[in-house]
C-alpha atoms as a PDB file:
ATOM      1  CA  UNK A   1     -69.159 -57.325  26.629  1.00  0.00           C
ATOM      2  CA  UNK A   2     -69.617 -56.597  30.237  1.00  0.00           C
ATOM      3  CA  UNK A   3     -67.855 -53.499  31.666  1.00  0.00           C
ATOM      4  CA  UNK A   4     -65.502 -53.489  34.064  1.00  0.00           C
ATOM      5  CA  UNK A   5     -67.935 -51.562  36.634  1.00  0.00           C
ATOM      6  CA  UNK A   6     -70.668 -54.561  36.509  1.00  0.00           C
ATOM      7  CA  UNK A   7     -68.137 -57.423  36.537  1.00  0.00           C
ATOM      8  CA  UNK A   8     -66.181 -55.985  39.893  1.00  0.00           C
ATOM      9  CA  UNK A   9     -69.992 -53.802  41.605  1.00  0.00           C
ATOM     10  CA  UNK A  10     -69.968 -55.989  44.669  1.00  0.00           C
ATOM     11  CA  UNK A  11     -66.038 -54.830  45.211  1.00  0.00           C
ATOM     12  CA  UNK A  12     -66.970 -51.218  44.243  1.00  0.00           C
ATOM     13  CA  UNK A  13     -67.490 -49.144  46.983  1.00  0.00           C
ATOM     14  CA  UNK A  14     -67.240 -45.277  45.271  1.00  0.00           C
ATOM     15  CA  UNK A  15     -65.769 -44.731  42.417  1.00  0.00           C
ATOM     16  CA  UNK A  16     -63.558 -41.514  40.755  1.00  0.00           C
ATOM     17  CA  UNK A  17     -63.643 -39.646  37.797  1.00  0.00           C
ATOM     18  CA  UNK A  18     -60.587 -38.414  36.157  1.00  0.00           C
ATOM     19  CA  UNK A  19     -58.796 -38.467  32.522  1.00  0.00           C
ATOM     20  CA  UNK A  20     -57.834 -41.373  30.896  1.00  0.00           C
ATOM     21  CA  UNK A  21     -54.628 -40.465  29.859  1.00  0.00           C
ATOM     22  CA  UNK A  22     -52.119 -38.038  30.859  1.00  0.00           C
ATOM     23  CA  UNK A  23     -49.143 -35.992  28.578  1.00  0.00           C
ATOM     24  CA  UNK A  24     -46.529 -34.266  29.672  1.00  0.00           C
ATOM     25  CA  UNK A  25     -44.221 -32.272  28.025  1.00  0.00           C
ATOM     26  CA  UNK A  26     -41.173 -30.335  28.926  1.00  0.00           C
ATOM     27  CA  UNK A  27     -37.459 -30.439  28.282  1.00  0.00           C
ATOM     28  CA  UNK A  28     -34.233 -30.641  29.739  1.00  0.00           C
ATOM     29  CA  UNK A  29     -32.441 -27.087  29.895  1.00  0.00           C
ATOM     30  CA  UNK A  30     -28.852 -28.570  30.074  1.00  0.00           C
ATOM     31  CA  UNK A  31     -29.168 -30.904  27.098  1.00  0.00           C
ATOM     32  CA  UNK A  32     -31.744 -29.848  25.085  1.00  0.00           C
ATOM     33  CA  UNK A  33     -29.257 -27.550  22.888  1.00  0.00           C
ATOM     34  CA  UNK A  34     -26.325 -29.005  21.099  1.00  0.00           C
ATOM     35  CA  UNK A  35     -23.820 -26.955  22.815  1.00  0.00           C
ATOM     36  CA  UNK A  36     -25.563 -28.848  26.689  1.00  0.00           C
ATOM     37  CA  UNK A  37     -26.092 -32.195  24.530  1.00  0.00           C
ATOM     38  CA  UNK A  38     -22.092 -32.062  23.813  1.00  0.00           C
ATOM     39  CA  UNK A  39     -20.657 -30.506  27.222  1.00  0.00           C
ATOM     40  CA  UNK A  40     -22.721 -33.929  28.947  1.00  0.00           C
ATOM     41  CA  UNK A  41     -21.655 -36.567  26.572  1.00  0.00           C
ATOM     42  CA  UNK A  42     -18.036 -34.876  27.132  1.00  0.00           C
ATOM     43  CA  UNK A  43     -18.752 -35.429  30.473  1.00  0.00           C
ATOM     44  CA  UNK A  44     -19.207 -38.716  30.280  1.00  0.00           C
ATOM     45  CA  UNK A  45     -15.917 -39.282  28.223  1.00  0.00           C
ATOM     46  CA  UNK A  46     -17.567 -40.118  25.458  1.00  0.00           C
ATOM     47  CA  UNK A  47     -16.714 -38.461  21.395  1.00  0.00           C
ATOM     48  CA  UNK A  48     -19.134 -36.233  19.769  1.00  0.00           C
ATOM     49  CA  UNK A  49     -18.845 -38.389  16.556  1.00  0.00           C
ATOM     50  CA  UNK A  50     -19.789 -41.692  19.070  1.00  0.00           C
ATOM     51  CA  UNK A  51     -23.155 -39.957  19.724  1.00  0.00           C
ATOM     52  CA  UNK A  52     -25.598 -42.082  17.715  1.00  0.00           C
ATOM     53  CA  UNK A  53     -23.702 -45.324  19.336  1.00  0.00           C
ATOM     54  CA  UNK A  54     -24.364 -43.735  22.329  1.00  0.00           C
ATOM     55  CA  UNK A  55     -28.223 -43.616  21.804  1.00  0.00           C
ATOM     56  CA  UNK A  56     -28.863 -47.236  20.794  1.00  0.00           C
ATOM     57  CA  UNK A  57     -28.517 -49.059  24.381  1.00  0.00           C
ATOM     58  CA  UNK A  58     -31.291 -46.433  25.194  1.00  0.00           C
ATOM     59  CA  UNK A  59     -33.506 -47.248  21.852  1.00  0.00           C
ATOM     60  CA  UNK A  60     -32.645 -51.330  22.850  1.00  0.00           C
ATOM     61  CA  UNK A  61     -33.739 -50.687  26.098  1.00  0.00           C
ATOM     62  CA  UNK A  62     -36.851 -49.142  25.219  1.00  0.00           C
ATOM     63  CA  UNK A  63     -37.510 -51.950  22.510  1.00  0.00           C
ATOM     64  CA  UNK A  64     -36.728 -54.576  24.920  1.00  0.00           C
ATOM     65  CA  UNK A  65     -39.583 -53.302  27.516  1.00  0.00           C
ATOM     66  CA  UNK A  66     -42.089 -53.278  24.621  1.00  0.00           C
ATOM     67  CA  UNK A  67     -40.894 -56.961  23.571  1.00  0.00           C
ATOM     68  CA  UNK A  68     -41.458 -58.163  26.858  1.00  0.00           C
ATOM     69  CA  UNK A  69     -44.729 -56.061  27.542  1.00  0.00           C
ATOM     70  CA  UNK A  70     -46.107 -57.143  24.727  1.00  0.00           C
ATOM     71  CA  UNK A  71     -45.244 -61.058  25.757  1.00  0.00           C
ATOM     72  CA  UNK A  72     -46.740 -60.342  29.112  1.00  0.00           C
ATOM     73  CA  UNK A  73     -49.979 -59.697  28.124  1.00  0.00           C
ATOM     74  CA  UNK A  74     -50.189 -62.133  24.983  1.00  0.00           C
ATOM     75  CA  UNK A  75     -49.769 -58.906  22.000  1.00  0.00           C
ATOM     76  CA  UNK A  76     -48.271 -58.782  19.311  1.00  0.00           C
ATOM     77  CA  UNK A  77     -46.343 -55.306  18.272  1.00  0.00           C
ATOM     78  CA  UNK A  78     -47.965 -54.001  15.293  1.00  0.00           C
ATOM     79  CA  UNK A  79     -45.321 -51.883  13.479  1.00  0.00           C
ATOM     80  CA  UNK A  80     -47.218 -48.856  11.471  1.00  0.00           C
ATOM     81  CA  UNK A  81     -45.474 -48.698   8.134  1.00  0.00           C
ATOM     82  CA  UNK A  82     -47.650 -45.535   6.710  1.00  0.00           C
ATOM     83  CA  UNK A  83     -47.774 -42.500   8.266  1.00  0.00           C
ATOM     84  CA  UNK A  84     -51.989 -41.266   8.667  1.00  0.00           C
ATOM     85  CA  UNK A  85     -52.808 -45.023   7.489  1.00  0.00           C
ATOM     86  CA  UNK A  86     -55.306 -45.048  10.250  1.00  0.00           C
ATOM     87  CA  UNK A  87     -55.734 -43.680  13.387  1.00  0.00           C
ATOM     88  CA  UNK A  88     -54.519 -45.293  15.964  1.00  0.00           C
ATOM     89  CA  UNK A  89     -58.044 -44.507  18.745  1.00  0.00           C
ATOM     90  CA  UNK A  90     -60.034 -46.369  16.295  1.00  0.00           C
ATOM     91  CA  UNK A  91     -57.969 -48.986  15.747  1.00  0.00           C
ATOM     92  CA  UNK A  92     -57.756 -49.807  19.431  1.00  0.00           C
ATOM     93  CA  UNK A  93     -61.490 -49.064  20.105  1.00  0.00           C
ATOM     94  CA  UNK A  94     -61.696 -52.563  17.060  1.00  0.00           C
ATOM     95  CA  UNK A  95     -59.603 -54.788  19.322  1.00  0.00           C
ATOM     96  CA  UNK A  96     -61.424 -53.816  22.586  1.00  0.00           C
ATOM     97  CA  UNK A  97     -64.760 -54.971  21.418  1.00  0.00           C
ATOM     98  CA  UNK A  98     -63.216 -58.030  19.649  1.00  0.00           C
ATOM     99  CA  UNK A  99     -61.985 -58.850  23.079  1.00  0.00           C
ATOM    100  CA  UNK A 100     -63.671 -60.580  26.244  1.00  0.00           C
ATOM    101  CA  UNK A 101     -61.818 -58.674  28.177  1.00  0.00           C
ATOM    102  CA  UNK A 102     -61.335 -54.813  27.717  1.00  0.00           C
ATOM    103  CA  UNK A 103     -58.957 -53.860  31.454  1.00  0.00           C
ATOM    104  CA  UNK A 104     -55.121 -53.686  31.088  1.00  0.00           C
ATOM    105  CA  UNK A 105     -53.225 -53.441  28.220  1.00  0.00           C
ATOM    106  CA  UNK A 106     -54.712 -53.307  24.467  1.00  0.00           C
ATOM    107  CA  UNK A 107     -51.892 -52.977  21.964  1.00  0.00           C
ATOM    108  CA  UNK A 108     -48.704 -51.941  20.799  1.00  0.00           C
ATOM    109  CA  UNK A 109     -47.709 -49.860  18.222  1.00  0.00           C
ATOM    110  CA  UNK A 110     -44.186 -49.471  16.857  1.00  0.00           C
ATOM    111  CA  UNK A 111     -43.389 -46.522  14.405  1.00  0.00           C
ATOM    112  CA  UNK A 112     -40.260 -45.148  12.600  1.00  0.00           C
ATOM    113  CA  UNK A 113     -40.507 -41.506  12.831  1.00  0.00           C
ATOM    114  CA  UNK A 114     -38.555 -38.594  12.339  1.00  0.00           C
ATOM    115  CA  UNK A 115     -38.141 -36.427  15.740  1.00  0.00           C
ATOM    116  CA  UNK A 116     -35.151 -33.477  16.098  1.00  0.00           C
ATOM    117  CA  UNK A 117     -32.155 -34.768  17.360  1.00  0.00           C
ATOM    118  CA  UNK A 118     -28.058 -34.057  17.254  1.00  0.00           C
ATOM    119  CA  UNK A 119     -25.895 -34.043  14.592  1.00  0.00           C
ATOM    120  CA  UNK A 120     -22.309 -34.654  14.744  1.00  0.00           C
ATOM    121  CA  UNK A 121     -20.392 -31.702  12.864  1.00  0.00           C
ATOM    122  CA  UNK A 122     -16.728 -30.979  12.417  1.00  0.00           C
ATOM    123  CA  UNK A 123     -15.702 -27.349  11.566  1.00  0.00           C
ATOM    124  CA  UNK A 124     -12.752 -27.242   9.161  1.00  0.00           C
ATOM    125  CA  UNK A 125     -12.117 -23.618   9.785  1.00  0.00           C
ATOM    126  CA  UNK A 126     -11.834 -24.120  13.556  1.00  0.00           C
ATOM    127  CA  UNK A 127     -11.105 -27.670  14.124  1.00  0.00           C
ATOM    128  CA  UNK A 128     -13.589 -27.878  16.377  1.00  0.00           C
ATOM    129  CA  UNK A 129     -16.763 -30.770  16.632  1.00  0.00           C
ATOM    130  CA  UNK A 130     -20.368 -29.915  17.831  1.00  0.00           C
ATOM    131  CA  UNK A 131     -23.347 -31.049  17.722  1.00  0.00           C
ATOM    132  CA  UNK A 132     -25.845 -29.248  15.541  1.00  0.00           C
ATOM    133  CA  UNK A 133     -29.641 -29.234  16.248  1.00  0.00           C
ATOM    134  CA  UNK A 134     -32.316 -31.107  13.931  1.00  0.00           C
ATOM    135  CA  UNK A 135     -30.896 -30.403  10.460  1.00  0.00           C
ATOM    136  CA  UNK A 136     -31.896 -27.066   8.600  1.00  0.00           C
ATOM    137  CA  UNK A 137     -31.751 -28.428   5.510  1.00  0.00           C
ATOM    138  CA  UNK A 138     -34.573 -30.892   6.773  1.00  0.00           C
ATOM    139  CA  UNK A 139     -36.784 -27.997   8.240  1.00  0.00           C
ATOM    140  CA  UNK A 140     -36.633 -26.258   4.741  1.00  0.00           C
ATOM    141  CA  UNK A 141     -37.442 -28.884   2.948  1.00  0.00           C
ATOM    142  CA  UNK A 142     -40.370 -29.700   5.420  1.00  0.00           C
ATOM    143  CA  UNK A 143     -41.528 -26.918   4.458  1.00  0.00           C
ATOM    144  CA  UNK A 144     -41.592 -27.035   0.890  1.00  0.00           C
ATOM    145  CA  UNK A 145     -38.840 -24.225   0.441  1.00  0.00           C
ATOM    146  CA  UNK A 146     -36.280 -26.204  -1.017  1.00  0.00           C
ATOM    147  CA  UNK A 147     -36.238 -29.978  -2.941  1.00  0.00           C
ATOM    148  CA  UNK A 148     -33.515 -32.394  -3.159  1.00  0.00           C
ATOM    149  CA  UNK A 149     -31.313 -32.777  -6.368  1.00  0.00           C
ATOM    150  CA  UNK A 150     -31.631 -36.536  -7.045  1.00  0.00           C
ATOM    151  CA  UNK A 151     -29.082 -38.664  -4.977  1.00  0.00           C
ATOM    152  CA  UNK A 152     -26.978 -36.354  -3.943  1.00  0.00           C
ATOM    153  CA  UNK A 153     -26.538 -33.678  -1.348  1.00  0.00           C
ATOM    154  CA  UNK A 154     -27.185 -31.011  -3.335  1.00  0.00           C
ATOM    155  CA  UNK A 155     -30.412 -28.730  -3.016  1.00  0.00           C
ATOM    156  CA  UNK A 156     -32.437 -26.003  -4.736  1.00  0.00           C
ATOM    157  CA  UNK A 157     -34.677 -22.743  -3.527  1.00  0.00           C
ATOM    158  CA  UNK A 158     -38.609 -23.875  -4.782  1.00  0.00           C
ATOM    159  CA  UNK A 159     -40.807 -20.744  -5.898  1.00  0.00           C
ATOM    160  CA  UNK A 160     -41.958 -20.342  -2.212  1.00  0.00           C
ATOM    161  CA  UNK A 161     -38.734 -20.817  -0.789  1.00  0.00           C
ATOM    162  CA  UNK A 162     -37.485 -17.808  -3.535  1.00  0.00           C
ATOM    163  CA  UNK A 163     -40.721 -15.724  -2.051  1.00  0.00           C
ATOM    164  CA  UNK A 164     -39.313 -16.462   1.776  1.00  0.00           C
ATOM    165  CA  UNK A 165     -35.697 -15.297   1.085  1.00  0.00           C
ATOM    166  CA  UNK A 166     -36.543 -12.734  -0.707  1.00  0.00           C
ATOM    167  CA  UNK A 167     -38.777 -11.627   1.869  1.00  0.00           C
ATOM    168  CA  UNK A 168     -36.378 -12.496   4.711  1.00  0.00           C
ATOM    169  CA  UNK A 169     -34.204 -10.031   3.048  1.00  0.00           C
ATOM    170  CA  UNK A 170     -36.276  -7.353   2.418  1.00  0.00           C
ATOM    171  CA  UNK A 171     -37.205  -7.815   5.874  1.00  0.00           C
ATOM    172  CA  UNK A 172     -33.776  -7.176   7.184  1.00  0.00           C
ATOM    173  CA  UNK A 173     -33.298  -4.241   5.187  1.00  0.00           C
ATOM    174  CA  UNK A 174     -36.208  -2.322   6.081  1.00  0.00           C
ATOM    175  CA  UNK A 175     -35.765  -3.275   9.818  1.00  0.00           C
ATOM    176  CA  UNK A 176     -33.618  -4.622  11.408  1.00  0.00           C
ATOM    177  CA  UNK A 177     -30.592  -3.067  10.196  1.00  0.00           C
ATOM    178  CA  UNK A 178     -31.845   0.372  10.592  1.00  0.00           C
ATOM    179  CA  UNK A 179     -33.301  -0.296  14.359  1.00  0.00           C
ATOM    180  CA  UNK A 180     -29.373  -1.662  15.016  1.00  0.00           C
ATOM    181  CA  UNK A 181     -27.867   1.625  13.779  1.00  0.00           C
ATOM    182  CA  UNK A 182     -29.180   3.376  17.068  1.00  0.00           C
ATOM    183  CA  UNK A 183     -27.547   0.435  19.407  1.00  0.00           C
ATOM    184  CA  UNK A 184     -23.931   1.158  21.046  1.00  0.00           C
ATOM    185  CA  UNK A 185     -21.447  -1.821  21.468  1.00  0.00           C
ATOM    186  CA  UNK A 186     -20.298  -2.501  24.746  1.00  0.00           C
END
């Protein structure tokens, strides 16, 4: 395969190094809490409850520009069923050398994956909706502190997750309560 600097040297005139790739990170103070996620979609006149029908225009959207970038450039959109199946760099490294031409874009992937995000909730006590951050329940089971009870919604405390509380508790005991006794109320 010839590289892109020996096909296009007579057009070359200097060339510049720099990354290949670029990530940025960050968030969005207003509505990256549930309490800013629900004051904007209030905003915008539209129900708490209505937030996941809210999101899918943006998820078509994005779906739609990788439908037609993939038809632009003659790809096909591999969807990656199993998480760690393969890596991805390797994979793409394959289908550059099987190519003639390795410039512009390689591939698509498309992924399910689970990222934090709003939940509606409705307090009983209050009467009140919010939304509620990425699921605790989820966290803790992430971690292996809790398991699920078949099909239901019911969950347990594993070993570790007995060690943590018990731990957490101890933990308040021994300091934080006694460093609040000293603090005055306002």
């Amino acid at each position: 395969m010839v590289s892109l600097i020996e096909r296009h040297n007579s057009q070359i005139h200097g060339m510049l190094s720099c990354f290949d790739r670029i990530v940025i990170s960050g968030t969005l103070p207003g509505i990256c809490h549930g309490d800013g996620m629900a004051d904007h979609l209030r905003s915008l006149g539209i129900r708490l409850f209505d937030y996941p029908r809210f999101t899918e225009p943006l998820r078509d959207e994005l779906r739609r520009n990788a439908e037609q970038l993939a038809q632009e450039n003659g790809l096909e959109i591999e969807f990656i069923r199993t998480k760690g199946a393969f890596r991805k760099e390797t994979r793409i490294q394959d289908i550059i050398a099987k190519r003639d031409e390795g410039d512009g874009l390689v591939h698509i992937f498309s992924a399910m994956e689970a990222c934090p995000s709003f939940e509606p909730w409705h307090d009983k006590l209050t009467g009140h909706n919010y939304l509620t951050g990425f699921s605790l329940a989820k966290r803790l089971h992430l971690h292996g502190l809790i398991k699920k009870i078949g099909h239901t919604n019911k969950y347990y405390l594993t070993t570790m997750g007995k060690r943590a509380a018990i731990t957490a508790l101890k933990l308040i005991q021994i300091v934080v309560i006694p460093s609040m006794a000293g603090m005055t109320t306002a």
